[in-house]
C-alpha atoms as a PDB file:
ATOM      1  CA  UNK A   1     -49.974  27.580  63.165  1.00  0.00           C
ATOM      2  CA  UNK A   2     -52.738  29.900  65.175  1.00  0.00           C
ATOM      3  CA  UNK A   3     -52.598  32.894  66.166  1.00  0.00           C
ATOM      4  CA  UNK A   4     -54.089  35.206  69.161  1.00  0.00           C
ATOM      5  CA  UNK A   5     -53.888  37.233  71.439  1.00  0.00           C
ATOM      6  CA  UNK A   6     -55.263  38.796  74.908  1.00  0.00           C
ATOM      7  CA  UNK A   7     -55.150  42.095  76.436  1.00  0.00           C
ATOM      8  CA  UNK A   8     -56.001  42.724  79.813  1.00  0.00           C
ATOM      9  CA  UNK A   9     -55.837  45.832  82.017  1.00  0.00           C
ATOM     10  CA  UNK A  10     -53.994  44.924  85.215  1.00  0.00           C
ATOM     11  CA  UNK A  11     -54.943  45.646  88.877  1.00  0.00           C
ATOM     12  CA  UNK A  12     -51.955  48.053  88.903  1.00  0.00           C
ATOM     13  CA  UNK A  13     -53.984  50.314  86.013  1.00  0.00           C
ATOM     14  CA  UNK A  14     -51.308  49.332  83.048  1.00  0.00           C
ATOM     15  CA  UNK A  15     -52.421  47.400  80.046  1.00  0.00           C
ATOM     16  CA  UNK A  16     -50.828  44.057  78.749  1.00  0.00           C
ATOM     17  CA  UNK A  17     -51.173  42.540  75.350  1.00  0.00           C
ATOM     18  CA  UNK A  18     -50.001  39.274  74.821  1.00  0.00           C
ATOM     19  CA  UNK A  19     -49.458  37.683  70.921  1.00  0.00           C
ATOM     20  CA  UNK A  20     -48.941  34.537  70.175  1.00  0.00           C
ATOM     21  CA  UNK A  21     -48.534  31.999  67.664  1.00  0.00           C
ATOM     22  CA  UNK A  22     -49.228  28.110  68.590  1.00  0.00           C
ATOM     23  CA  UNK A  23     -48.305  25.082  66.728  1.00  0.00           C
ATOM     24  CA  UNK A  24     -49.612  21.386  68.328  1.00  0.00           C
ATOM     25  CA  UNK A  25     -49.928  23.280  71.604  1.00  0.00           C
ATOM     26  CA  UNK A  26     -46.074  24.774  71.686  1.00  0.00           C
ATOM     27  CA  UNK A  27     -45.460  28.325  71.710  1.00  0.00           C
ATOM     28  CA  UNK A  28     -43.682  29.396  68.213  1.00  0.00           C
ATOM     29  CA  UNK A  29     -44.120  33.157  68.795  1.00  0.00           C
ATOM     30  CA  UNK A  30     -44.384  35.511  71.694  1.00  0.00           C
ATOM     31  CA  UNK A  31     -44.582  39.086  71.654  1.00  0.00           C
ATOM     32  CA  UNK A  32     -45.366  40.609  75.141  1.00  0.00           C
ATOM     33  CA  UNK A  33     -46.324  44.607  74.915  1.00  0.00           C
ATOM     34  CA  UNK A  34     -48.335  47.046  76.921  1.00  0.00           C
ATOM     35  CA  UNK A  35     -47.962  50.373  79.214  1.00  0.00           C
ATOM     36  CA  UNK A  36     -46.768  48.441  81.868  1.00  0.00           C
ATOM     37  CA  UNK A  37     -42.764  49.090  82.879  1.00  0.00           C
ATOM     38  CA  UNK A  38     -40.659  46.301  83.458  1.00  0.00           C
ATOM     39  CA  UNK A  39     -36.700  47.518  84.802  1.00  0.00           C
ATOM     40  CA  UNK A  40     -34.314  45.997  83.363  1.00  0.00           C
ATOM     41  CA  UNK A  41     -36.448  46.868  80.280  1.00  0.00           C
ATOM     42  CA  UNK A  42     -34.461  44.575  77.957  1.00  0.00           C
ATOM     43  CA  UNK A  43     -35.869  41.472  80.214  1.00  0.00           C
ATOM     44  CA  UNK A  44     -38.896  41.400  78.376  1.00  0.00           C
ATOM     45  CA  UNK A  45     -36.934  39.762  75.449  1.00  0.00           C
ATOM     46  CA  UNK A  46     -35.029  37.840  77.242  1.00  0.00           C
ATOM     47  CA  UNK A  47     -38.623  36.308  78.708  1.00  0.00           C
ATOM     48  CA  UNK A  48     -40.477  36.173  75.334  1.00  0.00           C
ATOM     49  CA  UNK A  49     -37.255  34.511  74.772  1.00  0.00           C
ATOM     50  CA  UNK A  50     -37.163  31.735  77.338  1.00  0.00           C
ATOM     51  CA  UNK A  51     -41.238  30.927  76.545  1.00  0.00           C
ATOM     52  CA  UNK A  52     -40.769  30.481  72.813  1.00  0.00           C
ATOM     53  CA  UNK A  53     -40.982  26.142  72.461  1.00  0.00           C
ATOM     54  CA  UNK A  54     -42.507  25.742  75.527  1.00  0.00           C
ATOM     55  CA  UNK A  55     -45.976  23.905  75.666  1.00  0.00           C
ATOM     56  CA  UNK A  56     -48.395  26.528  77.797  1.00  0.00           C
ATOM     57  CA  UNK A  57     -48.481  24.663  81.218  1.00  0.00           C
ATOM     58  CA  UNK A  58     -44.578  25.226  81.490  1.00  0.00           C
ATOM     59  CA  UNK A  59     -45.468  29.063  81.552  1.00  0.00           C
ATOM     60  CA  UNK A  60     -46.197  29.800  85.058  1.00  0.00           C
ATOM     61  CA  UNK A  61     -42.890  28.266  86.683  1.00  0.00           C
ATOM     62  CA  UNK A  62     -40.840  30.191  83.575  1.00  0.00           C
ATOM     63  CA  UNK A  63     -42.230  33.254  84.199  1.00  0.00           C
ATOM     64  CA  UNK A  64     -41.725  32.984  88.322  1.00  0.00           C
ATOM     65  CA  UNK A  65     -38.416  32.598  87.824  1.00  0.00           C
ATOM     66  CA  UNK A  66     -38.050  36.027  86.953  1.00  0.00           C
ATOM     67  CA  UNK A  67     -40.151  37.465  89.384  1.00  0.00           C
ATOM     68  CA  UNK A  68     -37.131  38.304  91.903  1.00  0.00           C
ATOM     69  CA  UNK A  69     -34.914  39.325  89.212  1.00  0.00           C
ATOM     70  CA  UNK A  70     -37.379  41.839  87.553  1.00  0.00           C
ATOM     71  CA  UNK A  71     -39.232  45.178  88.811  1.00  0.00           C
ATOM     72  CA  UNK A  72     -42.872  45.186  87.252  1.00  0.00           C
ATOM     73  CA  UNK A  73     -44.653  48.795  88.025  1.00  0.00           C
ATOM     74  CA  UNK A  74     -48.180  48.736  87.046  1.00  0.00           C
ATOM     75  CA  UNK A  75     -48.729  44.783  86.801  1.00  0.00           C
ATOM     76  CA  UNK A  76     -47.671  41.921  87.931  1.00  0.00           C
ATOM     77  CA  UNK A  77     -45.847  38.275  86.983  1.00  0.00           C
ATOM     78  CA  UNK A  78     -49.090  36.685  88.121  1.00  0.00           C
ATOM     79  CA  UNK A  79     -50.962  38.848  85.558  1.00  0.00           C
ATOM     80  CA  UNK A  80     -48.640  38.087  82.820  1.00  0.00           C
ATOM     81  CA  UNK A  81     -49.268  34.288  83.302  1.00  0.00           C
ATOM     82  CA  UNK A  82     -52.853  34.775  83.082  1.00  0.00           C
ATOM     83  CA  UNK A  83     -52.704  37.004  80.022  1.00  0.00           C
ATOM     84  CA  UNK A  84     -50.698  34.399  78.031  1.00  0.00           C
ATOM     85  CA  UNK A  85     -53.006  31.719  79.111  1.00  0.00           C
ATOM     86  CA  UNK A  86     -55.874  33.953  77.929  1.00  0.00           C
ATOM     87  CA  UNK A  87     -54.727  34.330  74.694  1.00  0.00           C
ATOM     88  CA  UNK A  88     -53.576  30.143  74.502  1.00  0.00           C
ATOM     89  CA  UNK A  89     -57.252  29.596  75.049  1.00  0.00           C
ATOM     90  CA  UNK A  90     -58.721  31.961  72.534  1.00  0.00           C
ATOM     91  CA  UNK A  91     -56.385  30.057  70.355  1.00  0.00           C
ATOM     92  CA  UNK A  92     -57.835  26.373  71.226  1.00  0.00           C
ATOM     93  CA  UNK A  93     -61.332  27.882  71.460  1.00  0.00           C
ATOM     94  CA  UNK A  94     -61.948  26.707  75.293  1.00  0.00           C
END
């Protein structure tokens, strides 16, 4: 198992940190955290939930299907995807 991370400071001014541990390319672990505010708040289980076993290409139509059903204030569902992939390639060094 690897682990990383990423943080990244979104257009929107908030901060988002993304950990994660990788086994053979599948997400084990996510943890998703940050001054960012995401309404319902308790969503951002529920998606850290939905990524964990997924292999990292998977990630960008996971995460769109929230983007109607969540608020994001200070980022955005595009920047989450490329904070996750940030941190999958610090993992696999490209």
């Amino acid at each position: 198992m690897v682990t990383c991370n990423s943080v990244r400071r979104a257009v929107g001014g908030k901060t988002i940190k993304v950990d994660l541990e990788v086994t053979n390319g599948v997400i084990k672990n996510i943890i998703i955290s940050g001054d960012f505010f995401l309404f319902p708040e308790d969503y951002i289980h529920l998606i850290e939930s939905r990524l964990r076993g997924l292999k990292i290409h998977e990630v960008p139509n996971v995460m769109l299907e929230f983007k109607d059903s969540v608020e994001v204030v200070g980022a955005s569902i595009e920047e989450f995807i490329d904070v996750i992939n940030e941190a999958y390639k610090s993992c696999m060094g490209e």
